[in-house]
C-alpha atoms as a PDB file:
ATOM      1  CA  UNK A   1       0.000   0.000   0.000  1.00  0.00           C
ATOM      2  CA  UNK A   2       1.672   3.475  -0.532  1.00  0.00           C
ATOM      3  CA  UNK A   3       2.733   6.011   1.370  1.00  0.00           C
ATOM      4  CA  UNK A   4       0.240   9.350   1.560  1.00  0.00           C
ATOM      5  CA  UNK A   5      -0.669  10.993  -1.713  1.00  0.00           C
ATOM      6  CA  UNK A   6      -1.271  14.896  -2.336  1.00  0.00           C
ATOM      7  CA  UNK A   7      -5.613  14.445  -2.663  1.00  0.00           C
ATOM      8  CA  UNK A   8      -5.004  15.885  -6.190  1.00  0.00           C
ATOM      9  CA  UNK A   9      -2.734  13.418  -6.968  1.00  0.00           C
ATOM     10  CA  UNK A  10      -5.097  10.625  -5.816  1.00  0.00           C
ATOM     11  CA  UNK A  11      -7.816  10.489  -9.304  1.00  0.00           C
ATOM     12  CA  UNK A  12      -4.692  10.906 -11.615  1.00  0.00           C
ATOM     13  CA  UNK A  13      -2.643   7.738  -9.786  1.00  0.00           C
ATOM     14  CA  UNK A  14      -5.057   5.304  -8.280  1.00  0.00           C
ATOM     15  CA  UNK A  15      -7.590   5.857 -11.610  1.00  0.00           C
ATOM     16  CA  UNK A  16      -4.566   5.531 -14.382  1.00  0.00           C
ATOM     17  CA  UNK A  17      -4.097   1.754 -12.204  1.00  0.00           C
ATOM     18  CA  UNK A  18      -7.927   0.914 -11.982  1.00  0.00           C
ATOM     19  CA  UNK A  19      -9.278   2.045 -15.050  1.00  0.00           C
ATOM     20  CA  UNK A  20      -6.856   1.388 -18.583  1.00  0.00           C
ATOM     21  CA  UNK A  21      -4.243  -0.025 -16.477  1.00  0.00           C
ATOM     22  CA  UNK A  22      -6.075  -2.355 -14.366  1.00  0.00           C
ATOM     23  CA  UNK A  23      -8.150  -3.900 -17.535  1.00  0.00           C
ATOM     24  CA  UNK A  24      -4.472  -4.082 -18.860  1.00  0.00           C
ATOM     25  CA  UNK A  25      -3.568  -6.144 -15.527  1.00  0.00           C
ATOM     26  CA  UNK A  26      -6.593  -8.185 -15.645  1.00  0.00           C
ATOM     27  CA  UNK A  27      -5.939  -9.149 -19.964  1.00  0.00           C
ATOM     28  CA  UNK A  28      -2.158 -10.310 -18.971  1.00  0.00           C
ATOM     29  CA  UNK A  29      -3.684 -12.260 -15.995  1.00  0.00           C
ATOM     30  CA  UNK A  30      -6.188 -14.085 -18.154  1.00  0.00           C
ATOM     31  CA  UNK A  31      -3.340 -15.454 -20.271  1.00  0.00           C
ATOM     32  CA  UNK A  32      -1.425 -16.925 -17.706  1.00  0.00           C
ATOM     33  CA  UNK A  33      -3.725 -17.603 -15.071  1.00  0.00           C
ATOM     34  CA  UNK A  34      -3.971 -21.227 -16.456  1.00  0.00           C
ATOM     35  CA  UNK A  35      -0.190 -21.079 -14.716  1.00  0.00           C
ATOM     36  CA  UNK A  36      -1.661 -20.256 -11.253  1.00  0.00           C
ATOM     37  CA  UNK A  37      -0.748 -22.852  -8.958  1.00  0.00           C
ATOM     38  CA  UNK A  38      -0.747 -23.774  -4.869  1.00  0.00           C
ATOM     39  CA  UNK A  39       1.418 -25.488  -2.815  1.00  0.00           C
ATOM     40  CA  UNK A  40       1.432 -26.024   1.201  1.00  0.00           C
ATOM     41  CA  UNK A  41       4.794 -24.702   2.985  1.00  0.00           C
ATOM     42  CA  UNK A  42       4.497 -24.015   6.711  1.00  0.00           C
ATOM     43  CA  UNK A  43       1.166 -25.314   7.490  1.00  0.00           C
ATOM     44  CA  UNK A  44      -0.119 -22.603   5.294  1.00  0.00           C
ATOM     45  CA  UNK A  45      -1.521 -22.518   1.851  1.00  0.00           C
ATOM     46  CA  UNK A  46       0.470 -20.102  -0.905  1.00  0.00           C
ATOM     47  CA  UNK A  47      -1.035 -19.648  -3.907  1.00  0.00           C
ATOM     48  CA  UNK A  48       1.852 -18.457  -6.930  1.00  0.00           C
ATOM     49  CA  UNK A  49       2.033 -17.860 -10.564  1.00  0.00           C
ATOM     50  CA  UNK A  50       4.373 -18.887 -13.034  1.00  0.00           C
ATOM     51  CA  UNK A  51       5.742 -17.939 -16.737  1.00  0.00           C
ATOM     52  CA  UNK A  52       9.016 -18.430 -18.525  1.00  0.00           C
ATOM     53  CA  UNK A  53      11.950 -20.687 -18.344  1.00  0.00           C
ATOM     54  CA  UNK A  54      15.648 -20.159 -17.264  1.00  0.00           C
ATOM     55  CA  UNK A  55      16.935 -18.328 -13.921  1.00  0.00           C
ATOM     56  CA  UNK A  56      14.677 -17.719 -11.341  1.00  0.00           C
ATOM     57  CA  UNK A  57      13.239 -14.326 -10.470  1.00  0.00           C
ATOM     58  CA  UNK A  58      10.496 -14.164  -7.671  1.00  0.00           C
ATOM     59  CA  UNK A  59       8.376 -11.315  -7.127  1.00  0.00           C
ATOM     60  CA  UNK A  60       7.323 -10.501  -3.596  1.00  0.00           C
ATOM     61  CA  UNK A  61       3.960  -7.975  -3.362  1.00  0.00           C
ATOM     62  CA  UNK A  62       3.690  -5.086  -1.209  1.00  0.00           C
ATOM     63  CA  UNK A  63       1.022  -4.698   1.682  1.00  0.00           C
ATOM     64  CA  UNK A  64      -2.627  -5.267   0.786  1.00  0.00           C
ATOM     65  CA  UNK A  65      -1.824  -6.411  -2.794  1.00  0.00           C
ATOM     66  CA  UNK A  66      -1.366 -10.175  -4.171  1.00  0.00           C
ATOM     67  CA  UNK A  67       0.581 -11.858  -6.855  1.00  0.00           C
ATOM     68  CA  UNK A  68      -1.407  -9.929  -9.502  1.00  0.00           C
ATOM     69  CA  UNK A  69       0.126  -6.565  -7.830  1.00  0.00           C
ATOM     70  CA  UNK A  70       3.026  -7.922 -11.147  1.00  0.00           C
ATOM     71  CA  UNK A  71       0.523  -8.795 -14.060  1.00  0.00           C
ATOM     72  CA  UNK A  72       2.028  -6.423 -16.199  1.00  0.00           C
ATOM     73  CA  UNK A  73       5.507  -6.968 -15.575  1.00  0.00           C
ATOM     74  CA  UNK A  74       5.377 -10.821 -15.912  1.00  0.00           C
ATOM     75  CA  UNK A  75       5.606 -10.377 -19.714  1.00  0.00           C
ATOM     76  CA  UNK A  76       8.866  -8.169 -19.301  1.00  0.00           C
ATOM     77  CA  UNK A  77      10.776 -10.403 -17.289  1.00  0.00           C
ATOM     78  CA  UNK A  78       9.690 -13.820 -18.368  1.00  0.00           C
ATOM     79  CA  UNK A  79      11.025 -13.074 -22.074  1.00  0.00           C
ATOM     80  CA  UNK A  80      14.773 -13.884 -20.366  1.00  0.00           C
ATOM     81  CA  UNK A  81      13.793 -16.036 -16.730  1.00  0.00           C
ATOM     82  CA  UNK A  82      11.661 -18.086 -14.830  1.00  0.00           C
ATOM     83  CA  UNK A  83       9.427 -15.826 -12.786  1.00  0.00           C
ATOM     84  CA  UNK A  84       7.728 -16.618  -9.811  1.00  0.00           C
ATOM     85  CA  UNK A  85       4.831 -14.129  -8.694  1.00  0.00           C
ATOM     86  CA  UNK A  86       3.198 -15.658  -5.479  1.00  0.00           C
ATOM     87  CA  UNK A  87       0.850 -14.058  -2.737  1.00  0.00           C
ATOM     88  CA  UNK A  88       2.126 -14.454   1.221  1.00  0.00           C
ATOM     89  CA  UNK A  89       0.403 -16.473   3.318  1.00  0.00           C
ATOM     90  CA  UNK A  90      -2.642 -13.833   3.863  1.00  0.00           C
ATOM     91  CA  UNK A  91      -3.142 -12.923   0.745  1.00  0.00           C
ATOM     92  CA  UNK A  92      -5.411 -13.713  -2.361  1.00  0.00           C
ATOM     93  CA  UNK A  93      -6.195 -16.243  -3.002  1.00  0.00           C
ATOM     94  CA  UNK A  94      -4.835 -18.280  -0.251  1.00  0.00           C
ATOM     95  CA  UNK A  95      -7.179 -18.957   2.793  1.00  0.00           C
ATOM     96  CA  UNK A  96      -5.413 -19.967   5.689  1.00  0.00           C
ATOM     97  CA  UNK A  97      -7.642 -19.543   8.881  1.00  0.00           C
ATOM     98  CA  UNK A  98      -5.072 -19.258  11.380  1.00  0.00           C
ATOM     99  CA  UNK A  99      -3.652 -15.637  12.098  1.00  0.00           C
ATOM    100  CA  UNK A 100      -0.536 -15.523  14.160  1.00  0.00           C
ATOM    101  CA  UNK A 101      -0.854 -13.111  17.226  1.00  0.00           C
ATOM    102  CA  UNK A 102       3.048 -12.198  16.428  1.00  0.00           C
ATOM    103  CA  UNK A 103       2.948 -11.901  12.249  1.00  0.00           C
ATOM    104  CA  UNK A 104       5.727 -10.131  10.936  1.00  0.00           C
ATOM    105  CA  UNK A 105       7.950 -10.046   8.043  1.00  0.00           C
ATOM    106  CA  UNK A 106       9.853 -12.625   9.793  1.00  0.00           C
ATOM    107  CA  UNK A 107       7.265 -15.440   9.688  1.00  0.00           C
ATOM    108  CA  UNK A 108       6.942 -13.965   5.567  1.00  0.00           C
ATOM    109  CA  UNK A 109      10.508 -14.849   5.245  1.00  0.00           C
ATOM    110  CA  UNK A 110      10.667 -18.382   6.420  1.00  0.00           C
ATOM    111  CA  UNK A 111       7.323 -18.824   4.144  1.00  0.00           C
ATOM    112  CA  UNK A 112       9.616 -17.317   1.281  1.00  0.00           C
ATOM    113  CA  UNK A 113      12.068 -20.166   2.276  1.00  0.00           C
ATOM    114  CA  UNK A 114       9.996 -23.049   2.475  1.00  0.00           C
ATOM    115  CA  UNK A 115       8.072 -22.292  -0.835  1.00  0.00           C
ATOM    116  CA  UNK A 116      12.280 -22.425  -2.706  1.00  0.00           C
ATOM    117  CA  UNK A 117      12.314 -25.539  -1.183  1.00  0.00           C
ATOM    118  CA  UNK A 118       9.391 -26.777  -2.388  1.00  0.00           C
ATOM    119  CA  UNK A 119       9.764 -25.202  -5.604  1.00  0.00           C
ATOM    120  CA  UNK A 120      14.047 -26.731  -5.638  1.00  0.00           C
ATOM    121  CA  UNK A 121      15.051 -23.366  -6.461  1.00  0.00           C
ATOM    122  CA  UNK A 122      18.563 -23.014  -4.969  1.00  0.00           C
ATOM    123  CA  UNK A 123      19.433 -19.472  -5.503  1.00  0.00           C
ATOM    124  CA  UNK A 124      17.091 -16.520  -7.144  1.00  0.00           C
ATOM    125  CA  UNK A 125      16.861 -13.323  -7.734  1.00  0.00           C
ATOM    126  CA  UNK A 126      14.706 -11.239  -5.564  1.00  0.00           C
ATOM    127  CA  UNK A 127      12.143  -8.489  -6.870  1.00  0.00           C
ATOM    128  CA  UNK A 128      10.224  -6.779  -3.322  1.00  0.00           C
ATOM    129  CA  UNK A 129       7.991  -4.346  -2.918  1.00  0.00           C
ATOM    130  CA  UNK A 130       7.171  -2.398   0.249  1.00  0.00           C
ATOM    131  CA  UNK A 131       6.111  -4.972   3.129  1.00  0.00           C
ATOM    132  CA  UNK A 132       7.563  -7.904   0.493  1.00  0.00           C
ATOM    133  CA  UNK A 133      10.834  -5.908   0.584  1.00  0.00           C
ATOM    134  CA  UNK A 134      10.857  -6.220   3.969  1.00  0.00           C
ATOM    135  CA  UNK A 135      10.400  -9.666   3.806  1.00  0.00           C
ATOM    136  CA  UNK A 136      13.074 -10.228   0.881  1.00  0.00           C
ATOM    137  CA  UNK A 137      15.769  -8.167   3.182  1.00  0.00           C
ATOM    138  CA  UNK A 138      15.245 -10.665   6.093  1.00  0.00           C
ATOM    139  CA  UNK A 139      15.374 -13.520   3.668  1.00  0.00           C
ATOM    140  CA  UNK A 140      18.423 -12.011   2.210  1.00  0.00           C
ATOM    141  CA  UNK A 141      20.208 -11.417   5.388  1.00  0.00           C
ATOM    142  CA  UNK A 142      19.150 -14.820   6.964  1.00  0.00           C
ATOM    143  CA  UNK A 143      19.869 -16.827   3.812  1.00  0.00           C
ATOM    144  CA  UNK A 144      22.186 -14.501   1.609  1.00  0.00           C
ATOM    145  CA  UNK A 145      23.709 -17.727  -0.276  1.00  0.00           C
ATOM    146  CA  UNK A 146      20.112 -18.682  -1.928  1.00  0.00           C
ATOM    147  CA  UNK A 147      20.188 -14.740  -3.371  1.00  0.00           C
ATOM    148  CA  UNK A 148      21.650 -13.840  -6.898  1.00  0.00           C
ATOM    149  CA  UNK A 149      20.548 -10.097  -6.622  1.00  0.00           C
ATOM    150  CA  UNK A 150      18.143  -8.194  -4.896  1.00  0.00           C
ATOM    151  CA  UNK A 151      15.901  -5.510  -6.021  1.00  0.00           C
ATOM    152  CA  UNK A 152      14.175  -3.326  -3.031  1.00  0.00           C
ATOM    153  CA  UNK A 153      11.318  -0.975  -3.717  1.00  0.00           C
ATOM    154  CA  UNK A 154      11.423   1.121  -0.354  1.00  0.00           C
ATOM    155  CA  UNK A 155      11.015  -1.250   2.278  1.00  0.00           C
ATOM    156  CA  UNK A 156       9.420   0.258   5.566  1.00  0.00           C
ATOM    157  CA  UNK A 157      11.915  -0.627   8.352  1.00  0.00           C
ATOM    158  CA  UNK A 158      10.206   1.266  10.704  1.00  0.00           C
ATOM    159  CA  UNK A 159      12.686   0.033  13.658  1.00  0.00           C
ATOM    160  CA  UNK A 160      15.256   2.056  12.385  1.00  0.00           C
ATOM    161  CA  UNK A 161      12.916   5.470  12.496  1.00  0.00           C
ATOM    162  CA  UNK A 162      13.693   6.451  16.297  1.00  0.00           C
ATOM    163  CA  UNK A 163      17.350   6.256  15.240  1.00  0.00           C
ATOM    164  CA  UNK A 164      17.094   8.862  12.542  1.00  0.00           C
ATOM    165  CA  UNK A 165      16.749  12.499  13.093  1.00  0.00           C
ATOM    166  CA  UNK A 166      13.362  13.447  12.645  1.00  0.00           C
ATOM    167  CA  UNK A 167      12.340   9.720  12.547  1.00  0.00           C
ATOM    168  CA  UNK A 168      10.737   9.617  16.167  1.00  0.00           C
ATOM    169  CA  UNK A 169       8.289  11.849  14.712  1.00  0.00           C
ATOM    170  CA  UNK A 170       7.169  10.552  11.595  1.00  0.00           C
ATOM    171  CA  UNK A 171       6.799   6.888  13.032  1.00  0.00           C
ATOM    172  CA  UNK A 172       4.490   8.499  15.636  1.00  0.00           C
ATOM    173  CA  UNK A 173       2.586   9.965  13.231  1.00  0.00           C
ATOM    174  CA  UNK A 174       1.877   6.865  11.056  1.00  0.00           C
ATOM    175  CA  UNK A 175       1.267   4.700  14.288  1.00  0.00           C
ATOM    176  CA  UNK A 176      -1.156   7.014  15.952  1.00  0.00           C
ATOM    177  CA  UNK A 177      -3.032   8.406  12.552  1.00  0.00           C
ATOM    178  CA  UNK A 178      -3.057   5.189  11.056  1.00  0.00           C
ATOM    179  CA  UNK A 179      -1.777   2.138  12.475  1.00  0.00           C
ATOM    180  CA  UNK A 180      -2.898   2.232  15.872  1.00  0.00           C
ATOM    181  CA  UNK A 181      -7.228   3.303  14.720  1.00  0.00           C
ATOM    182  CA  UNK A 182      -6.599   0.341  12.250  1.00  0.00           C
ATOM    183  CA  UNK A 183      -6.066  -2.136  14.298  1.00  0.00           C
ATOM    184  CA  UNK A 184      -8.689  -1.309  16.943  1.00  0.00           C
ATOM    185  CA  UNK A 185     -11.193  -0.922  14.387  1.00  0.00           C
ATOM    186  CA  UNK A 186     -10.256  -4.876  13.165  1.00  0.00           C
ATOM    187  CA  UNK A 187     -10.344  -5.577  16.945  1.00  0.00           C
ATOM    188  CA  UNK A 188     -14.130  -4.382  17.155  1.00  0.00           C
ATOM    189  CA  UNK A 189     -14.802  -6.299  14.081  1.00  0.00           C
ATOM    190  CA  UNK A 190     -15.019  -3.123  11.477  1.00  0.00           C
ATOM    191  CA  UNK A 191     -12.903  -4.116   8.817  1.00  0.00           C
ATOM    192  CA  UNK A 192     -14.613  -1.339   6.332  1.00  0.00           C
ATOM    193  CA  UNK A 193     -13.237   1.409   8.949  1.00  0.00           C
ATOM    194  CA  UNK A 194     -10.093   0.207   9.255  1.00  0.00           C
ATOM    195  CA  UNK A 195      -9.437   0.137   5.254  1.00  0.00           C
ATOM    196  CA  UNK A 196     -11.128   3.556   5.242  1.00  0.00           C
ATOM    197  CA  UNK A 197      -8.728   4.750   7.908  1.00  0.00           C
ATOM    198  CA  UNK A 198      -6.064   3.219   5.866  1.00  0.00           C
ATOM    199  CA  UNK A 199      -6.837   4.949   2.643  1.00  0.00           C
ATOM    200  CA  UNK A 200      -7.551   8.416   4.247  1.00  0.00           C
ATOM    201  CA  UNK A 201      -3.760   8.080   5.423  1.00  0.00           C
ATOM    202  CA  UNK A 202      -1.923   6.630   2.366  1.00  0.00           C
ATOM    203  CA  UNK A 203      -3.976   8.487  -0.509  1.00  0.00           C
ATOM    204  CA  UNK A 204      -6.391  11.438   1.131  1.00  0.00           C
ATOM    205  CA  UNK A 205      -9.086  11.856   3.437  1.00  0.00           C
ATOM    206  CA  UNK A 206     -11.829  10.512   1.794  1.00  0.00           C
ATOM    207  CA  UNK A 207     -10.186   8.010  -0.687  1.00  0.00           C
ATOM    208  CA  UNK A 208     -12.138   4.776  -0.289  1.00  0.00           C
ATOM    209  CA  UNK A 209     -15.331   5.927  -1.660  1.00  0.00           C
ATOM    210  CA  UNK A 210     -13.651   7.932  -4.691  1.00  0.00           C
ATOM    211  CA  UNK A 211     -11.923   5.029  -5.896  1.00  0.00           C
ATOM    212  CA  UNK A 212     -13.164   2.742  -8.015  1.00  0.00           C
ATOM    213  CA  UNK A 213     -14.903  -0.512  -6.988  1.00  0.00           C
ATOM    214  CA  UNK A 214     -12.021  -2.689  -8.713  1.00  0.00           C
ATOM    215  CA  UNK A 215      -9.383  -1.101  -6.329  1.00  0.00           C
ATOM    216  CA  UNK A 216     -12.029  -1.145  -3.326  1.00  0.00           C
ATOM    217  CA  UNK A 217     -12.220  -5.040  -3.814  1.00  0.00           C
ATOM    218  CA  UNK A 218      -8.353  -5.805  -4.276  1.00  0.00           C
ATOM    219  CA  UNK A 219      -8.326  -4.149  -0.690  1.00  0.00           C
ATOM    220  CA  UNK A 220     -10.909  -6.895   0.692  1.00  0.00           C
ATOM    221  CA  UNK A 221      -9.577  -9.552  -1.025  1.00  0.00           C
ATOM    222  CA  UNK A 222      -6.419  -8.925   1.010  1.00  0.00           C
ATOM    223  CA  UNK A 223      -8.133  -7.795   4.589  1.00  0.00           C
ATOM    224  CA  UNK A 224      -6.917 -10.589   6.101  1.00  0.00           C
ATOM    225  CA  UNK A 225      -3.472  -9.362   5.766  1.00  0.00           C
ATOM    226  CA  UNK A 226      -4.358  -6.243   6.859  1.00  0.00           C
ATOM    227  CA  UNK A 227      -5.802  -7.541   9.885  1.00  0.00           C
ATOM    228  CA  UNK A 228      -2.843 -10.131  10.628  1.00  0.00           C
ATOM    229  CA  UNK A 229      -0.218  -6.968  10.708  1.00  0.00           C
ATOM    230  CA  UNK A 230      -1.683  -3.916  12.173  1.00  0.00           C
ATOM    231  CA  UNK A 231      -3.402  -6.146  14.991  1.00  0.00           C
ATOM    232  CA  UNK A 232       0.046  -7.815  15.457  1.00  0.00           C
ATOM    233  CA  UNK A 233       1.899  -8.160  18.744  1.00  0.00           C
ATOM    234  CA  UNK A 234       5.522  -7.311  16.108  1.00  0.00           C
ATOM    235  CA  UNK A 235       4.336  -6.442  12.838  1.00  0.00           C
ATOM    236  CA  UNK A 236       8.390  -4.371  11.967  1.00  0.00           C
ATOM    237  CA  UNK A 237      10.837  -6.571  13.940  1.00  0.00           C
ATOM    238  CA  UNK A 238      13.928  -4.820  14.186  1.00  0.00           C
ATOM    239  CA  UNK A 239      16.264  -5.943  11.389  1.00  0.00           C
ATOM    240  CA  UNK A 240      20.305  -5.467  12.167  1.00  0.00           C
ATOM    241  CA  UNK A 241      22.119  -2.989  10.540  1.00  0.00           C
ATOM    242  CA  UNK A 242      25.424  -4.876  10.448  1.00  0.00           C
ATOM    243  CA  UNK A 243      23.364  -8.147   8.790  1.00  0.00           C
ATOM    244  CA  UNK A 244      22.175  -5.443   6.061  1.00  0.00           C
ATOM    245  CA  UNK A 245      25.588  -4.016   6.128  1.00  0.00           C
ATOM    246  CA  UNK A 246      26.935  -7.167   5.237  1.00  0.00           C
ATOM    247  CA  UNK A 247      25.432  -7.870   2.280  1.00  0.00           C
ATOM    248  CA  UNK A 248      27.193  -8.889  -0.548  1.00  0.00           C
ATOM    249  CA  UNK A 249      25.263  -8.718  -2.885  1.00  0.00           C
ATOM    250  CA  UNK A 250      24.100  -6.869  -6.115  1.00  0.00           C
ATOM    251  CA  UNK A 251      21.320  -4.999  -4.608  1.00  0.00           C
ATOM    252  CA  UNK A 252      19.017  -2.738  -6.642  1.00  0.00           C
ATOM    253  CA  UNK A 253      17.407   0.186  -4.159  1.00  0.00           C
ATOM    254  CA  UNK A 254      14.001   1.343  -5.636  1.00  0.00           C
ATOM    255  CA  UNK A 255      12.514   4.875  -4.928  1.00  0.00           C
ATOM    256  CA  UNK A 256       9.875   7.272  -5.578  1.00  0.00           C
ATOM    257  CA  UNK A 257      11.337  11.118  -6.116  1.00  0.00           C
ATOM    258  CA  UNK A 258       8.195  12.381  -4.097  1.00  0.00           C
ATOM    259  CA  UNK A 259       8.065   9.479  -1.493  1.00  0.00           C
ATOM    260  CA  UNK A 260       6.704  10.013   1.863  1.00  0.00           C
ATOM    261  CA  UNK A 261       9.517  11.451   4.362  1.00  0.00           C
ATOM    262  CA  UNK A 262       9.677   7.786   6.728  1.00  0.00           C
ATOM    263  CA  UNK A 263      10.434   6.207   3.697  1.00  0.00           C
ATOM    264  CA  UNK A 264      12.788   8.277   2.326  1.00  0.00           C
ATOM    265  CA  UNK A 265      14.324   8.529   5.850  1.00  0.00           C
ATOM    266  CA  UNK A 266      14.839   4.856   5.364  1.00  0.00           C
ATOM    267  CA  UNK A 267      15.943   4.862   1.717  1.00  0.00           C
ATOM    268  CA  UNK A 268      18.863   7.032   3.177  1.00  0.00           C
ATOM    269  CA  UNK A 269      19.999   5.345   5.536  1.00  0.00           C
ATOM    270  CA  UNK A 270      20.242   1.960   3.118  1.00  0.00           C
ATOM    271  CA  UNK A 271      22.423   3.854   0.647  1.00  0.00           C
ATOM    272  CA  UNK A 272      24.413   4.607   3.265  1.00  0.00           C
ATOM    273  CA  UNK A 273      24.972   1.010   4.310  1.00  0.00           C
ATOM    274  CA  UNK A 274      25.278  -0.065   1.191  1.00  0.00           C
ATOM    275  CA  UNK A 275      27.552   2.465  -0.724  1.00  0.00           C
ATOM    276  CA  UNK A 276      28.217  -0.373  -3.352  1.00  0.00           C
ATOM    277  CA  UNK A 277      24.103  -0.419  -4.000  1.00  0.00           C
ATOM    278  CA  UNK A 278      22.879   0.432  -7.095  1.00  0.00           C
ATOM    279  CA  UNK A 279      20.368   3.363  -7.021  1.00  0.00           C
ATOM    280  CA  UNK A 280      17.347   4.550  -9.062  1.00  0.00           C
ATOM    281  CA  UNK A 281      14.808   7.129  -8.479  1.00  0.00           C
ATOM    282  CA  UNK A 282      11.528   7.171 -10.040  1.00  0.00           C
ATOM    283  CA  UNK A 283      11.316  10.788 -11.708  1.00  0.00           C
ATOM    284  CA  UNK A 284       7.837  11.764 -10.094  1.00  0.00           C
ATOM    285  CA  UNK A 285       6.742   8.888  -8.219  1.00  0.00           C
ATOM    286  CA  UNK A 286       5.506   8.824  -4.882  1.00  0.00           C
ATOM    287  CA  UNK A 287       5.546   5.012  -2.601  1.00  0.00           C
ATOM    288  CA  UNK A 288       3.029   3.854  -5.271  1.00  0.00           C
ATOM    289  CA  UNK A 289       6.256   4.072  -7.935  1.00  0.00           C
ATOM    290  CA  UNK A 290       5.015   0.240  -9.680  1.00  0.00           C
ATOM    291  CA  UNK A 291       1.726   1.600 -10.261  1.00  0.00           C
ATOM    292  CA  UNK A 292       2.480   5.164 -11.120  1.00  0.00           C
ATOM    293  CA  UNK A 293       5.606   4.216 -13.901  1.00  0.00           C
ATOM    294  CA  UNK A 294       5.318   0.808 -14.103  1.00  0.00           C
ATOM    295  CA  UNK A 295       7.376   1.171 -17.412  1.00  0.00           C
ATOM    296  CA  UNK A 296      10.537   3.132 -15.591  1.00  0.00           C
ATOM    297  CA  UNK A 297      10.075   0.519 -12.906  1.00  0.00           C
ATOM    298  CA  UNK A 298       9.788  -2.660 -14.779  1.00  0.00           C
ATOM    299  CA  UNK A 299      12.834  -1.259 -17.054  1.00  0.00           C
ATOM    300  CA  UNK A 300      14.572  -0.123 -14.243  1.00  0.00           C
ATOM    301  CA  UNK A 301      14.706  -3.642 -12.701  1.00  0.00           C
ATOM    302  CA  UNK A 302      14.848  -5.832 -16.115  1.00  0.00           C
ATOM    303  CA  UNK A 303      18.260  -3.740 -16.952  1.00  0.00           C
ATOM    304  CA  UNK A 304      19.198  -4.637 -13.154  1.00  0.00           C
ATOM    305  CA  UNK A 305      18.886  -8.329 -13.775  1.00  0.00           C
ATOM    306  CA  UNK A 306      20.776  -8.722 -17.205  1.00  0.00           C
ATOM    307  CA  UNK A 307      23.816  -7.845 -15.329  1.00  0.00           C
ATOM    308  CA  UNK A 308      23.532  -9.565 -12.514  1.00  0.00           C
END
């Protein structure tokens, strides 16, 4: 889900994704949805799609999104490797009844694990976005052997926000305006106020209802996510700077020009980590960068992977 969008901006981004570009989304998942498949990893159910042959790229979606958050990039990628697009463990369409009182990126990672094993897939590249970048750096950092690259589209490592001058603040902000209301509304059983609180912070007061219904049900479809993280016990674990540090790896680092500050905070503070990182900012983009310039983005990471 992206980071908070000027109200004016909100028509021109959301409706360029849910209008032309979603019925784009929707024709490319037709074609391969005979590809969709399931497999059981964890006790839990992930559901992922499939197209192309050769070196393995897997896509990891951002936070209230699936595995068709990368419809139209399959197309790009799969011309040169096997890509992997799958939803985490909450997401559509998997239905796994169970939500963990202590979800984090954490438990995503050693999902991410399990499903390589199942799939025998040694060593891959990694493509996350948002809350799945999160999940790819603790993969990365737990297992950085099974990674060929790594490709991270602003992922929200909140834990390192206090640390960062100015931080304190903004994580304050996001918890109390957003977070926080979210998860007490899922507590009292309101799921519709909590994804309206959630819009009204990412995208404008008054988002959900100007939005159209395509985009309102790709948020339901994904509640459960929702739910599982903002109602979580340690939804941002702290992840070590010195096991980011230590990455060696080609690493891709993903940004929007007119990101929200936390996340730019954050963005900072990777480069600096890793100097060696190669760096792209999307000219205009806010936190919604894959829907906004899905071309600069797709492009951006296709040229990443042929050298890598």
């Amino acid at each position: 889900m992206s980071m908070k969008l000027h109200v004016h901006q909100l028509m021109g981004s959301l409706l360029l994704l849910f209008s032309a570009g979603l019925a784009a989304q929707q024709a490319d998942g037709e074609r391969v949805s005979a590809l969709l498949r399931n497999v059981c990893v964890n006790g839990v159910q992930l559901h992922y799609m499939e197209s192309g042959s050769g070196i393995p790229v897997v896509l990891i979606h951002g936070g209230l999104g699936d595995y068709r958050e990368w419809n139209s990039q399959i197309g790009r990628i799969s011309n040169h490797y096997r890509v992997i697009a799958y939803s985490r463990r909450y997401n559509y369409p998997n239905d796994n009844a169970d939500i963990l009182p202590d979800h984090s990126a954490i438990v995503e990672a050693r999902d991410f694990a399990a499903l390589l094993d199942t799939l025998k897939l040694e060593r891959v590249h990694v493509v996350g976005y948002s809350y799945g970048a999160l999940t790819a750096l603790f993969f990365a950092t737990e297992h950085p052997e099974r990674v060929r690259s790594l490709t991270l589209a602003e992922p929200p490592i909140l834990g390192w926000l206090p640390e960062i001058p100015g931080g304190k603040a903004e994580l304050d902000k996001f918890m109390e305006t957003m977070w926080t209301p979210a998860a007490k509304a899922f507590r009292r059983d309101d799921p519709e106020t909590a994804l309206r609180i959630t819009c009204d912070y990412f995208a404008g007061k008054g988002s959900y209802d100007q939005v159209p219904a395509e985009f309102r049900q790709s948020l339901v479809d994904n509640i459960r996510e929702w739910k599982a993280l903002t109602t979580s016990r340690d939804a941002f674990p702290m992840l070590s700077r010195d096991s980011v540090r230590n990455l060696k790896l080609p690493i891709l680092l993903l940004t929007g020009e007119k990101t929200l500050a936390p996340l730019r905070m954050i963005n900072n503070a990777l480069t600096h980590l890793l100097p060696n990182a190669e760096q792209v900012t999307i000219p205009g983009a806010t936190h919604d960068m894959w829907i906004e310039d899905p071309e600069r983005c797709g492009q951006a990471t296709a040229n990443f992977l042929t050298k890598h």
